[in-house]
C-alpha atoms as a PDB file:
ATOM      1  CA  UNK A   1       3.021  13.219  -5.665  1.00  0.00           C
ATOM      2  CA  UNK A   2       2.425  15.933  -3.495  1.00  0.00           C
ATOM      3  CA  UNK A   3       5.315  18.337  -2.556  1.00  0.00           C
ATOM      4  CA  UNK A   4       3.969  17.697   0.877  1.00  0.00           C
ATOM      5  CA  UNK A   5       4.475  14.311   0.098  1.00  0.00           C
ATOM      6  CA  UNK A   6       7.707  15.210  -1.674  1.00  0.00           C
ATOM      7  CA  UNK A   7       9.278  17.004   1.476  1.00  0.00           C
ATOM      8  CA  UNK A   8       8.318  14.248   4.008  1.00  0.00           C
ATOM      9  CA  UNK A   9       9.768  11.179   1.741  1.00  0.00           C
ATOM     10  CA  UNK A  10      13.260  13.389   1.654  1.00  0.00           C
ATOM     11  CA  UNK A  11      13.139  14.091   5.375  1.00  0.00           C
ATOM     12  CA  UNK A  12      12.569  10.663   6.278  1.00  0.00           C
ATOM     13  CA  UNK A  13      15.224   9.412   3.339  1.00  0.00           C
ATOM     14  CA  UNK A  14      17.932  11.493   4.895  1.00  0.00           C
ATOM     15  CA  UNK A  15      17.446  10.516   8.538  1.00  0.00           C
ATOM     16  CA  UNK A  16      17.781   6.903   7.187  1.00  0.00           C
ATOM     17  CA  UNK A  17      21.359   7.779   5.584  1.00  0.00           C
ATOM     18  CA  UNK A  18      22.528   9.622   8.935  1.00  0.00           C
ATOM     19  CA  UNK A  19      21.287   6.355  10.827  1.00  0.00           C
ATOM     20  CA  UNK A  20      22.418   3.735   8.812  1.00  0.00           C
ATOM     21  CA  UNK A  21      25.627   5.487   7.546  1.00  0.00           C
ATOM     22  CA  UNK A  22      24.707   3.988   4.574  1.00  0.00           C
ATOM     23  CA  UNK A  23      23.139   5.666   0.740  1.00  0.00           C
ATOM     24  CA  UNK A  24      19.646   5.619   0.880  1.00  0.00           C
ATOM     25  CA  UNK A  25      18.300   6.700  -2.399  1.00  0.00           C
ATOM     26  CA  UNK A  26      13.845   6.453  -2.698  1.00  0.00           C
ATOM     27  CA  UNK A  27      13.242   4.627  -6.257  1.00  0.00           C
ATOM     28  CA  UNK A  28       9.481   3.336  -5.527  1.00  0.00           C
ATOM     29  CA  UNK A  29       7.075   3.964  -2.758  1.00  0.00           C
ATOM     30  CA  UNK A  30       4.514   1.477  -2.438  1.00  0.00           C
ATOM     31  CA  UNK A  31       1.193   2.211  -0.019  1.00  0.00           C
ATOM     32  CA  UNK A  32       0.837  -0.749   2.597  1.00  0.00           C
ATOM     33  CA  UNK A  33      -3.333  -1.125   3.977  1.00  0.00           C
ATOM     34  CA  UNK A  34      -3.898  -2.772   7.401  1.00  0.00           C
ATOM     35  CA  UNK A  35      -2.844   0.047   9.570  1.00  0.00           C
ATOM     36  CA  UNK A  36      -6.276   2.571  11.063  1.00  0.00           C
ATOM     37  CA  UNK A  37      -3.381   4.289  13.081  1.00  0.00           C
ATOM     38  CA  UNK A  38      -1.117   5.244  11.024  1.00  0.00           C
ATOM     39  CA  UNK A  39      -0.459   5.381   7.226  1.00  0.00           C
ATOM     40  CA  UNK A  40       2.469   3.104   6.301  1.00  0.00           C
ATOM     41  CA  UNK A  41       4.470   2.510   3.458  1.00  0.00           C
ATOM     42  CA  UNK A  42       7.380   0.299   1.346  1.00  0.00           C
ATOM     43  CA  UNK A  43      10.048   2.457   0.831  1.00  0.00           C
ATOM     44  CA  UNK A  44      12.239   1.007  -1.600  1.00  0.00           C
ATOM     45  CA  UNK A  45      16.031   1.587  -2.618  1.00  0.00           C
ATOM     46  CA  UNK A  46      18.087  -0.094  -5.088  1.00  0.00           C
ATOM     47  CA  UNK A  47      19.581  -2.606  -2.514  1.00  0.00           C
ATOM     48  CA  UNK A  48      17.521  -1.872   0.811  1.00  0.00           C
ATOM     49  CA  UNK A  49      13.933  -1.635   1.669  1.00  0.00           C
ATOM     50  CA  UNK A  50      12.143   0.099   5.159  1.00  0.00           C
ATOM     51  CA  UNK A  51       8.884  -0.354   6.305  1.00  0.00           C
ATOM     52  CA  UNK A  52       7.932   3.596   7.146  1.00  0.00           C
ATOM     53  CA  UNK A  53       4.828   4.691   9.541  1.00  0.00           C
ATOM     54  CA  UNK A  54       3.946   8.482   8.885  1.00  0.00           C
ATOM     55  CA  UNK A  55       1.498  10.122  11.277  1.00  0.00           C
ATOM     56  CA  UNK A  56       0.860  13.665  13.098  1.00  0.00           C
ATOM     57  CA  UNK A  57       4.193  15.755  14.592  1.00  0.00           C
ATOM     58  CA  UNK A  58       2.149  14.993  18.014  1.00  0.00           C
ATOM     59  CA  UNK A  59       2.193  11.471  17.345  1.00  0.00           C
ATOM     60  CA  UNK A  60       5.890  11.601  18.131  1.00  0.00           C
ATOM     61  CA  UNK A  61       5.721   9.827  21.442  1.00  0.00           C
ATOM     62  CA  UNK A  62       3.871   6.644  20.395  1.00  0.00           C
ATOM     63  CA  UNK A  63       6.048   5.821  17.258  1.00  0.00           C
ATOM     64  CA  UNK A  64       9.228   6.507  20.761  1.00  0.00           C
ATOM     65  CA  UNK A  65       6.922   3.627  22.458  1.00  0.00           C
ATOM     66  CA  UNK A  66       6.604   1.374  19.747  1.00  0.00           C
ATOM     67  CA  UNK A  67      10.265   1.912  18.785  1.00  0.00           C
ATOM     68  CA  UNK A  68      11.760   1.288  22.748  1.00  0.00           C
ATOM     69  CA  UNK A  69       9.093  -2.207  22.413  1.00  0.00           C
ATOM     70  CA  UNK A  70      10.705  -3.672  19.746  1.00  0.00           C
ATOM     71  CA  UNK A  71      14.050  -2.794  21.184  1.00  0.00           C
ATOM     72  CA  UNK A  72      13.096  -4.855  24.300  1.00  0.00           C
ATOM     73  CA  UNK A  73      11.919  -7.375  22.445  1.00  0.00           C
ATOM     74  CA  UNK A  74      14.687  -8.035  20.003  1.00  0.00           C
ATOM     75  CA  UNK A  75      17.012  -8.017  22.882  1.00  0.00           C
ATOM     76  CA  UNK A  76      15.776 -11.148  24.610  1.00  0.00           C
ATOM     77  CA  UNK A  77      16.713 -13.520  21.277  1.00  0.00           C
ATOM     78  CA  UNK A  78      13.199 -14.931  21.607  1.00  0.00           C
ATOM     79  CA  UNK A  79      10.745 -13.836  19.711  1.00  0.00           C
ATOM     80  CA  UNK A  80      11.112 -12.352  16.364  1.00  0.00           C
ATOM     81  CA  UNK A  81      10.821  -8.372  15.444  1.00  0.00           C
ATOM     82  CA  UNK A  82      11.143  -6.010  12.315  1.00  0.00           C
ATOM     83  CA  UNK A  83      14.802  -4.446  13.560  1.00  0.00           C
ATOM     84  CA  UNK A  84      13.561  -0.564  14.572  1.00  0.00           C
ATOM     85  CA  UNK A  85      16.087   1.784  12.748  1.00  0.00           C
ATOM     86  CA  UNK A  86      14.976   5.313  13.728  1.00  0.00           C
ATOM     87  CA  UNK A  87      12.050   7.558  14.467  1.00  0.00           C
ATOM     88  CA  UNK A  88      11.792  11.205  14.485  1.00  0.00           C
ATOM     89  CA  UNK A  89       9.266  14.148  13.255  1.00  0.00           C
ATOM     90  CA  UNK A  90       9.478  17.528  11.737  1.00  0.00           C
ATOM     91  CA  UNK A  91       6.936  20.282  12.539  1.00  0.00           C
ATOM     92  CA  UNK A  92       4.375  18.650   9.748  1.00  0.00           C
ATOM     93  CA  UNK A  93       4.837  14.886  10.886  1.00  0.00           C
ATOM     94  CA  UNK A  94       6.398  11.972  12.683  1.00  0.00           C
ATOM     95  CA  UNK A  95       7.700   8.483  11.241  1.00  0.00           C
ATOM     96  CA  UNK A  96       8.992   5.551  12.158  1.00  0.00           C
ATOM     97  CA  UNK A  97      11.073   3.733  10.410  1.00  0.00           C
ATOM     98  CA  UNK A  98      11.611  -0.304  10.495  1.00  0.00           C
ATOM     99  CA  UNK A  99      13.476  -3.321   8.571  1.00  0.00           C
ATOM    100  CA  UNK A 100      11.510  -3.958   5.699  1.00  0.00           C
ATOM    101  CA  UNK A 101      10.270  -7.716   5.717  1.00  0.00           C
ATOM    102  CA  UNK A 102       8.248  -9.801   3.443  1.00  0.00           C
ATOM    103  CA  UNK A 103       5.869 -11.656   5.033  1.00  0.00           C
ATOM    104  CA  UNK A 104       3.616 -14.543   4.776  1.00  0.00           C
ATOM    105  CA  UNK A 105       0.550 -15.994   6.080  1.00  0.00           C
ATOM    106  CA  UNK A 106       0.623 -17.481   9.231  1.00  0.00           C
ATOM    107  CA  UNK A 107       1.544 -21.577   9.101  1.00  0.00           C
ATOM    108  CA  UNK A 108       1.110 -24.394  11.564  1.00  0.00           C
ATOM    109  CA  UNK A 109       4.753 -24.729  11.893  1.00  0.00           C
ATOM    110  CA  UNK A 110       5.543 -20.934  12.763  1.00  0.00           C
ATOM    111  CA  UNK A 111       2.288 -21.165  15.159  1.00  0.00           C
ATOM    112  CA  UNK A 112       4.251 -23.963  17.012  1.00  0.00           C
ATOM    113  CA  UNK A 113       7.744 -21.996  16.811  1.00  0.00           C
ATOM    114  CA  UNK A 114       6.097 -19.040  18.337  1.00  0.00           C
ATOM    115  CA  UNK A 115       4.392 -20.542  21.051  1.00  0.00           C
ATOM    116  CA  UNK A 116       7.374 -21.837  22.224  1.00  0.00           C
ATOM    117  CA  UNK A 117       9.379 -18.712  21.771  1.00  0.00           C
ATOM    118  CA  UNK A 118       6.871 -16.897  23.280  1.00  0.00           C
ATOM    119  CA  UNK A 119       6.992 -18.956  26.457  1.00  0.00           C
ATOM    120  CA  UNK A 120      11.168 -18.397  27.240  1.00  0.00           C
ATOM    121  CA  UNK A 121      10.347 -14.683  26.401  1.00  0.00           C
ATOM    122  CA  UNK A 122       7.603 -14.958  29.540  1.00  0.00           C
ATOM    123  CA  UNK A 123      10.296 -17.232  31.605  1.00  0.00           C
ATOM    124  CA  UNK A 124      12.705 -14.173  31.621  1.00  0.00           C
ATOM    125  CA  UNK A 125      12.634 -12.541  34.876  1.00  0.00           C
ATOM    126  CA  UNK A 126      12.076  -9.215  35.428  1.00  0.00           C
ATOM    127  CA  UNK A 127      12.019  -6.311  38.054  1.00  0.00           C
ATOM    128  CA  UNK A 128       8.626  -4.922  38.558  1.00  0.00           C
ATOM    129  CA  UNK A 129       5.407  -4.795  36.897  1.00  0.00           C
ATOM    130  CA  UNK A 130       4.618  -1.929  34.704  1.00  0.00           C
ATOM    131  CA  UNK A 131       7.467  -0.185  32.418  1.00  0.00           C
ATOM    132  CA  UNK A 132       9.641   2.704  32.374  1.00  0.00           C
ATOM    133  CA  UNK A 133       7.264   4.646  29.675  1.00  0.00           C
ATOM    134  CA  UNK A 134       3.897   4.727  29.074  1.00  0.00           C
ATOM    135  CA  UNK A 135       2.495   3.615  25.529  1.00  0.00           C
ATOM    136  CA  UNK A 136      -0.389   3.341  23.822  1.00  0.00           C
ATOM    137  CA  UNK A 137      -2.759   0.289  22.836  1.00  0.00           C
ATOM    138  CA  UNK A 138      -3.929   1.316  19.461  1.00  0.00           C
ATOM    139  CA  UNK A 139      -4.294   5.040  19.866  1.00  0.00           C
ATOM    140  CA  UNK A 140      -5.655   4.975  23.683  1.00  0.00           C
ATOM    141  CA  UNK A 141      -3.158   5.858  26.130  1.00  0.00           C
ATOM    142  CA  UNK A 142      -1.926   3.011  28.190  1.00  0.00           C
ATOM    143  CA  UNK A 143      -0.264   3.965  31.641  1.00  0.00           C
ATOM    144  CA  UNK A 144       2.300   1.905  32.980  1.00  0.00           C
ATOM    145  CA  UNK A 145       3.684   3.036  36.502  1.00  0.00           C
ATOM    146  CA  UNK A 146       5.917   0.504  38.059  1.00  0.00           C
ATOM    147  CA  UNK A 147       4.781  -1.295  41.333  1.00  0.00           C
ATOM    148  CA  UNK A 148       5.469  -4.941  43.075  1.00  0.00           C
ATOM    149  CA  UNK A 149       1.468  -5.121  42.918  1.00  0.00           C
ATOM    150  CA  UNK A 150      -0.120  -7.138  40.006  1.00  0.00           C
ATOM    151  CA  UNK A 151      -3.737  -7.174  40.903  1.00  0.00           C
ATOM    152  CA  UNK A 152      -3.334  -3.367  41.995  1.00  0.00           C
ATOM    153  CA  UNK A 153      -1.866  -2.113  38.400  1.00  0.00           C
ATOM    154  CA  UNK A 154      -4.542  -4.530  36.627  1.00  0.00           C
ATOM    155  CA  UNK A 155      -7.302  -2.467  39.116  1.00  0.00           C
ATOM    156  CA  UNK A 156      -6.075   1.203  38.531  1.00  0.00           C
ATOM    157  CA  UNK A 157      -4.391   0.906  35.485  1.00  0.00           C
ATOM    158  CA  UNK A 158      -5.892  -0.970  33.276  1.00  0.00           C
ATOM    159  CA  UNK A 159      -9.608  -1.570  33.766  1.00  0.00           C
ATOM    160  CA  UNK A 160     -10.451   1.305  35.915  1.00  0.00           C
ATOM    161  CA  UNK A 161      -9.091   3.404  33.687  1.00  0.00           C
ATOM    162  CA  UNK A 162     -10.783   1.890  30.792  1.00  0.00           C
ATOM    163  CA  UNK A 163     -13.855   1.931  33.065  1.00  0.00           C
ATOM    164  CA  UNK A 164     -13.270   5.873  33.490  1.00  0.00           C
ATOM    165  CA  UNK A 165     -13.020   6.396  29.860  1.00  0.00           C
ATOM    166  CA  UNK A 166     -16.139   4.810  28.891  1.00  0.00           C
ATOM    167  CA  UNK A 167     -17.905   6.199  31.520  1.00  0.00           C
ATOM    168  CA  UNK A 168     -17.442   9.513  30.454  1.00  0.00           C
ATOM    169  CA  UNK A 169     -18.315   8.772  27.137  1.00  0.00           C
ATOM    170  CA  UNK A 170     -21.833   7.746  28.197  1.00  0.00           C
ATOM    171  CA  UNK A 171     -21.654   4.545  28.668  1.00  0.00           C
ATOM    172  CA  UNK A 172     -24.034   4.348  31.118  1.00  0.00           C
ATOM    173  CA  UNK A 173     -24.818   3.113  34.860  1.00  0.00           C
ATOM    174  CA  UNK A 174     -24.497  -0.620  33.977  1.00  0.00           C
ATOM    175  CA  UNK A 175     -21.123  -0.790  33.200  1.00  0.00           C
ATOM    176  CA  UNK A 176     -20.180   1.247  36.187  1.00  0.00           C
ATOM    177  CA  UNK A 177     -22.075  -0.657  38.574  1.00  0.00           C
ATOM    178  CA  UNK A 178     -20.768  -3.778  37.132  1.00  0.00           C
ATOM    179  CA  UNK A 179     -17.204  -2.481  36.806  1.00  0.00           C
ATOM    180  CA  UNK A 180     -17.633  -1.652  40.738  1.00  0.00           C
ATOM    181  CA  UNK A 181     -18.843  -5.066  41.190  1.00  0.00           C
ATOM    182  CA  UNK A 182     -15.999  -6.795  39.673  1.00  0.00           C
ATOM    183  CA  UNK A 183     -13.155  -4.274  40.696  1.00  0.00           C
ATOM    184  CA  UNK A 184     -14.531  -5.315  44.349  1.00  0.00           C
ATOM    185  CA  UNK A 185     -13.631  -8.649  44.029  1.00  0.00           C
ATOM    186  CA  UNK A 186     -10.986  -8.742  42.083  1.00  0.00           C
ATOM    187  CA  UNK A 187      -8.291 -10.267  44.638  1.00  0.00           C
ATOM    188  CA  UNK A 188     -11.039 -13.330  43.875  1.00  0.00           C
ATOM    189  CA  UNK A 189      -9.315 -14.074  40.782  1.00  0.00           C
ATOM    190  CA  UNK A 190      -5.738 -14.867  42.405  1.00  0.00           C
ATOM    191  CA  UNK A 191      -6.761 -17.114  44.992  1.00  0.00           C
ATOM    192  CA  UNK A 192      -3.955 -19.473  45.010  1.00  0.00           C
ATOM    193  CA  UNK A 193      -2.283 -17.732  42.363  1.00  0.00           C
ATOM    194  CA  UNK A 194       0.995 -15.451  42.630  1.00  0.00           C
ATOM    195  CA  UNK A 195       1.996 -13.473  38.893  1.00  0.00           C
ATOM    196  CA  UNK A 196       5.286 -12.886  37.990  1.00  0.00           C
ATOM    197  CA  UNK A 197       6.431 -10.196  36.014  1.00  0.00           C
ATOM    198  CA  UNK A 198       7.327 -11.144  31.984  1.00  0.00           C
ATOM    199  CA  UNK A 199       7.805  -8.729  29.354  1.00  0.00           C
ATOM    200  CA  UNK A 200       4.595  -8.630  27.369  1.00  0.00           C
ATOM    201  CA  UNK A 201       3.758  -7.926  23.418  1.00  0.00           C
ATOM    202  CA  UNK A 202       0.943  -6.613  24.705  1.00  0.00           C
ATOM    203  CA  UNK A 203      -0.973  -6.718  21.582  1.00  0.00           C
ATOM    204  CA  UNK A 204      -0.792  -9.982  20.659  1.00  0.00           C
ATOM    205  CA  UNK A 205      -3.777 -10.651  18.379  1.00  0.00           C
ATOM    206  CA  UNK A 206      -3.815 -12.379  14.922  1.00  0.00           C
ATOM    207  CA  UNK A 207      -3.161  -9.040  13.038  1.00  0.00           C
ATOM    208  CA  UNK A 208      -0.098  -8.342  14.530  1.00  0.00           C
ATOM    209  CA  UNK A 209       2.067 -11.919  13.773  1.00  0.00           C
ATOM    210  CA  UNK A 210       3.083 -13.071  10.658  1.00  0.00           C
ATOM    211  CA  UNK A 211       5.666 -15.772   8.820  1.00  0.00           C
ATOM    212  CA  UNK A 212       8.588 -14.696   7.159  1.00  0.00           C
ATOM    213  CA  UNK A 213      10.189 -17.145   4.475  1.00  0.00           C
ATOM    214  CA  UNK A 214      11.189 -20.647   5.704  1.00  0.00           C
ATOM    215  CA  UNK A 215       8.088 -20.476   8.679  1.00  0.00           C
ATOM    216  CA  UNK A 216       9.961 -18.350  10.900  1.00  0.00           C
ATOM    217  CA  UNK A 217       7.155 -16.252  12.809  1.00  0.00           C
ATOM    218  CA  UNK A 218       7.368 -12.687  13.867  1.00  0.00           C
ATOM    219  CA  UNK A 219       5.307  -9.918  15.550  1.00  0.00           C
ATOM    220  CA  UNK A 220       4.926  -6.323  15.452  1.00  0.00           C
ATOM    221  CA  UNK A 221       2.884  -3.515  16.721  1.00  0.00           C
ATOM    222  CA  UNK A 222       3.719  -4.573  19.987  1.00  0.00           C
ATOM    223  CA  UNK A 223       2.348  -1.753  23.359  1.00  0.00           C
ATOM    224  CA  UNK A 224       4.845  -3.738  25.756  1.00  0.00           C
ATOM    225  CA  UNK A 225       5.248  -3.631  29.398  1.00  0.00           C
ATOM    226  CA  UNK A 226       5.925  -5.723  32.505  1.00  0.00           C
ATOM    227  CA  UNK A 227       2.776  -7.865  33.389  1.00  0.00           C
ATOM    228  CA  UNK A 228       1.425 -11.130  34.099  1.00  0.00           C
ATOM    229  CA  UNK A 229       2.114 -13.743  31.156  1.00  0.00           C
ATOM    230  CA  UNK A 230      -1.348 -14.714  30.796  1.00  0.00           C
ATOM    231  CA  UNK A 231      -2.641 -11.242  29.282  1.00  0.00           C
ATOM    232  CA  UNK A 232      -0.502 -12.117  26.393  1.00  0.00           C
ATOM    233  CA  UNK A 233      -1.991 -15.428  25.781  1.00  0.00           C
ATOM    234  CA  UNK A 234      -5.463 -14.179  26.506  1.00  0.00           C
ATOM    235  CA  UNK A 235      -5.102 -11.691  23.992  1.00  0.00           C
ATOM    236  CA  UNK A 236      -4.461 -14.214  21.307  1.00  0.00           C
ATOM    237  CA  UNK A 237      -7.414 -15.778  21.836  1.00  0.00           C
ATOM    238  CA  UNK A 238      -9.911 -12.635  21.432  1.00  0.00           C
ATOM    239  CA  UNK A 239     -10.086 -12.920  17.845  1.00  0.00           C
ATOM    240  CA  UNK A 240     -10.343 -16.692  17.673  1.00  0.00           C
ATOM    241  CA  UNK A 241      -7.210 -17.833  18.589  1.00  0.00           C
ATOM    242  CA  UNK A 242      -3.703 -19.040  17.034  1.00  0.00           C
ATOM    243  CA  UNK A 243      -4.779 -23.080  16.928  1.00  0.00           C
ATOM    244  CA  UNK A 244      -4.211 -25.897  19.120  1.00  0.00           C
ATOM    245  CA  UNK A 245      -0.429 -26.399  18.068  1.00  0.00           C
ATOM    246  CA  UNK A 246       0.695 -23.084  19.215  1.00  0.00           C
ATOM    247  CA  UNK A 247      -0.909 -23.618  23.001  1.00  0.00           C
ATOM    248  CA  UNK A 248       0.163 -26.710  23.046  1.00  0.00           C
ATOM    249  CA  UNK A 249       4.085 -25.777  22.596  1.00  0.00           C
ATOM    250  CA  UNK A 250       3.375 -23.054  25.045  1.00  0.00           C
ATOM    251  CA  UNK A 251       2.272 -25.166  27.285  1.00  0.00           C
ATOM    252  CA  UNK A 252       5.722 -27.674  26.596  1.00  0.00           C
ATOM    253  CA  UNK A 253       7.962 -24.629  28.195  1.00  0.00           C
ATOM    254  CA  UNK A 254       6.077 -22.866  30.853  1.00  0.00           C
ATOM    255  CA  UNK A 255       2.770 -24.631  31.268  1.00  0.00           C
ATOM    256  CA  UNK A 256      -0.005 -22.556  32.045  1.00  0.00           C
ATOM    257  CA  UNK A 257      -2.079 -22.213  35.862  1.00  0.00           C
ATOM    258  CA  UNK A 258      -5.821 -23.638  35.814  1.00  0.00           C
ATOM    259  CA  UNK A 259      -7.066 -20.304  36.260  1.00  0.00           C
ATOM    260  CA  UNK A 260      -5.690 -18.977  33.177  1.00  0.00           C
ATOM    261  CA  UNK A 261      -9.419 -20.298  31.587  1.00  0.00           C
ATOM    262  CA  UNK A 262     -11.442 -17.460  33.905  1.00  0.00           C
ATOM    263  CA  UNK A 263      -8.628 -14.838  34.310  1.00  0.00           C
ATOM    264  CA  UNK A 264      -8.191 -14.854  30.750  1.00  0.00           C
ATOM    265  CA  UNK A 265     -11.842 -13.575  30.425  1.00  0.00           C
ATOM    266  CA  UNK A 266     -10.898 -10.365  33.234  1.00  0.00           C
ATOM    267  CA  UNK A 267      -7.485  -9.396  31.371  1.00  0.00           C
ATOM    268  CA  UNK A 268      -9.286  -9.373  27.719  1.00  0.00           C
ATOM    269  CA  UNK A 269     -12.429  -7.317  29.003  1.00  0.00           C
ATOM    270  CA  UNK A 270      -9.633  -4.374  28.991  1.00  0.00           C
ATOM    271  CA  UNK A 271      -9.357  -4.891  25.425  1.00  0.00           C
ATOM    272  CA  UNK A 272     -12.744  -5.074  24.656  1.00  0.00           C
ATOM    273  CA  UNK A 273     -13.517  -1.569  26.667  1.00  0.00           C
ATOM    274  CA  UNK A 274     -10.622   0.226  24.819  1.00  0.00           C
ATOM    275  CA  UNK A 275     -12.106  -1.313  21.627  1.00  0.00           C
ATOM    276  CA  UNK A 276     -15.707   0.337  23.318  1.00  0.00           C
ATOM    277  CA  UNK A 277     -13.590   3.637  23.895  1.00  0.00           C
ATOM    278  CA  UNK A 278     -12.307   3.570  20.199  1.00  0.00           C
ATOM    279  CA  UNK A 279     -14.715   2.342  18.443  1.00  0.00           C
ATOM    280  CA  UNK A 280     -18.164   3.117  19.974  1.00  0.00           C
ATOM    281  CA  UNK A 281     -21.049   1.211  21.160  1.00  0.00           C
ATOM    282  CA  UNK A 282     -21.198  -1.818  19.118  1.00  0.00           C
ATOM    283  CA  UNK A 283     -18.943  -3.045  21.494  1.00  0.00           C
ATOM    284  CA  UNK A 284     -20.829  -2.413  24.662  1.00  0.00           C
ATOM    285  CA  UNK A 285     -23.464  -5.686  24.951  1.00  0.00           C
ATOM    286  CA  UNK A 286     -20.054  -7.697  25.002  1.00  0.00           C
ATOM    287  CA  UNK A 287     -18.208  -5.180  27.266  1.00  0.00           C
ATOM    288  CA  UNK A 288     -21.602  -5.515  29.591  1.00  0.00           C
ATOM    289  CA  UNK A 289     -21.834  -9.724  29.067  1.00  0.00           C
ATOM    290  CA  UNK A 290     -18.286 -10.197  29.744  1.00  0.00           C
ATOM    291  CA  UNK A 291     -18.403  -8.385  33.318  1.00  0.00           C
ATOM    292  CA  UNK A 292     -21.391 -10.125  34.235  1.00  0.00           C
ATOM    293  CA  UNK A 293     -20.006 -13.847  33.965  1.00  0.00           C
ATOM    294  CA  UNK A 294     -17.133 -12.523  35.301  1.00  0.00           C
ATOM    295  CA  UNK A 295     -18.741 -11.393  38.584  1.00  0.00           C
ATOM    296  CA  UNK A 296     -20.619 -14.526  38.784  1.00  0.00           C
ATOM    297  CA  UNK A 297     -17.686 -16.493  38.630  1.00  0.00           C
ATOM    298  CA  UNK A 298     -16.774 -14.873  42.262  1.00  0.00           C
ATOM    299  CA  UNK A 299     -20.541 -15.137  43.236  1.00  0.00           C
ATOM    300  CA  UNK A 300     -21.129 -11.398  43.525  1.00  0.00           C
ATOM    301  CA  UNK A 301     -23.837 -11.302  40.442  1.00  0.00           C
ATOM    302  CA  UNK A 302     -26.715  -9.201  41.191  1.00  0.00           C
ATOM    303  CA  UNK A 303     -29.357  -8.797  38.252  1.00  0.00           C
ATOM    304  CA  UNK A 304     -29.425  -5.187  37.484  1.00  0.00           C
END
């Protein structure tokens, strides 16, 4: 081990002992792969475990983010989070530290519990859309100023700015003539249709949900804010979905509005350009596809 390594696991040992008021002693250290953020790691004790992210002294504010997320999120008694104990940095890196928590592979029964849980943490009301920091979805930043105005924070802060990223990437005059196309009729979307602010995951794909023992589910990596309910469930279904049972709970609490089945199309194209902004072109023919059925749903399509 490294006496870079060395300095970091004593650091990060210590701050856990001034947190918890508790010993903390490292016996075993034990790499954990998923992660293309962050490097993360099983730090075990002789009675306690934590789940620690390590990443650049900049990196500071993002592990704040994530932190402050699962705060929110374990405060509603809904859905279930790894308990956030600390985070901090030193001049060579920043950590985050979490409950450690075995978990297990994602069953029909803990797809049903979420769906449902997931649903009363959407029914909670809350103030504004937006949130009182900004965050990050993966490593892009992810502005969230607080307005009353849904379709005017999806517009600005979400896909233009997406929009603006790629474009000065070199993503070409296609997707910013479509992206003009589509942010021009974008009120088209909410005909009849009036969001109301939930606290979001914000992330909520297939990688970031688990079961723990017993079929209890939980989620993690969350880049939360105030927004319209369906992103969430649009964002499970990017990556081919969490199966009929969890839906179908959802749909027992808070049923979803007949539009969800084209708006969930606009609110997962800003996922698919940050995936374009972070990881490069192989992403842009569905970027490009996506926009275009999107602006023929509102009859503005114009071959190109």
């Amino acid at each position: 081990m490294t006496r870079f390594r060395d300095e970091t696991l004593k650091v990060v040992a210590e701050q856990i002992c001034l947190t918890t008021k508790q010993d903390f002693h490292i016996q075993a250290i034990q790499s954990i792969s998923g992660g293309d953020i962050s490097s993360a790691f099983k730090f075990e004790g002789k009675t306690k475990s934590y789940f620690v992210k390590l990443n650049r002294p900049q990196m500071l504010n993002m592990f704040q983010a994530e932190f402050a997320g699962l705060q929110a999120l374990a405060q509603t008694n809904t859905v279930s989070v790894p308990r956030p104990v600390l985070c901090g940095n030193t001049d060579k890196i920043s950590f985050l530290v979490l409950e450690y928590i075995e978990l297990n592979r994602f069953t029909t029964l803990s797809k049903r519990l979420l769906g449902q849980q997931l649903a009363e943490l959407h029914l909670m009301p809350q103030p504004y859309f937006g949130w009182h920091i900004d965050n990050t979805i993966g490593s892009t930043i992810q502005l969230n100023s607080q307005t009353k105005d849904w379709i005017r924070f999806w517009h600005k802060l979400r896909l233009d700015f997406q929009l603006q990223l790629a474009i000065s990437k070199g993503y070409g005059k296609q997707l910013a003539a479509l992206g003009g196309l589509l942010i021009e009729r974008l009120a088209d979307f909410f005909q009849g249709y009036t969001p109301s602010p939930s606290l979001l995951h914000g992330d909520l794909w297939s990688g970031n949900v688990a079961s723990t023992i017993g079929d209890n589910p939980i989620v993690f990596d969350p880049a939360c804010y105030f927004g319209d309910r369906e992103t969430d469930l649009a964002m499970t279904e990017l990556f081919g979905g969490f199966g009929r049972d969890f839906y179908a709970a959802y749909n027992d609490v808070w049923e979803l509005d007949s539009g969800y089945q084209t708006r969930k199309h606009l609110y997962n194209l800003y996922h698919v350009l940050n995936h374009l902004n972070l990881f490069g072109g192989s992403y842009i023919f569905q970027a490009e596809t996506m926009m275009k059925n999107l602006v023929q749903e509102v009859g503005s399509f114009k071959l190109l």
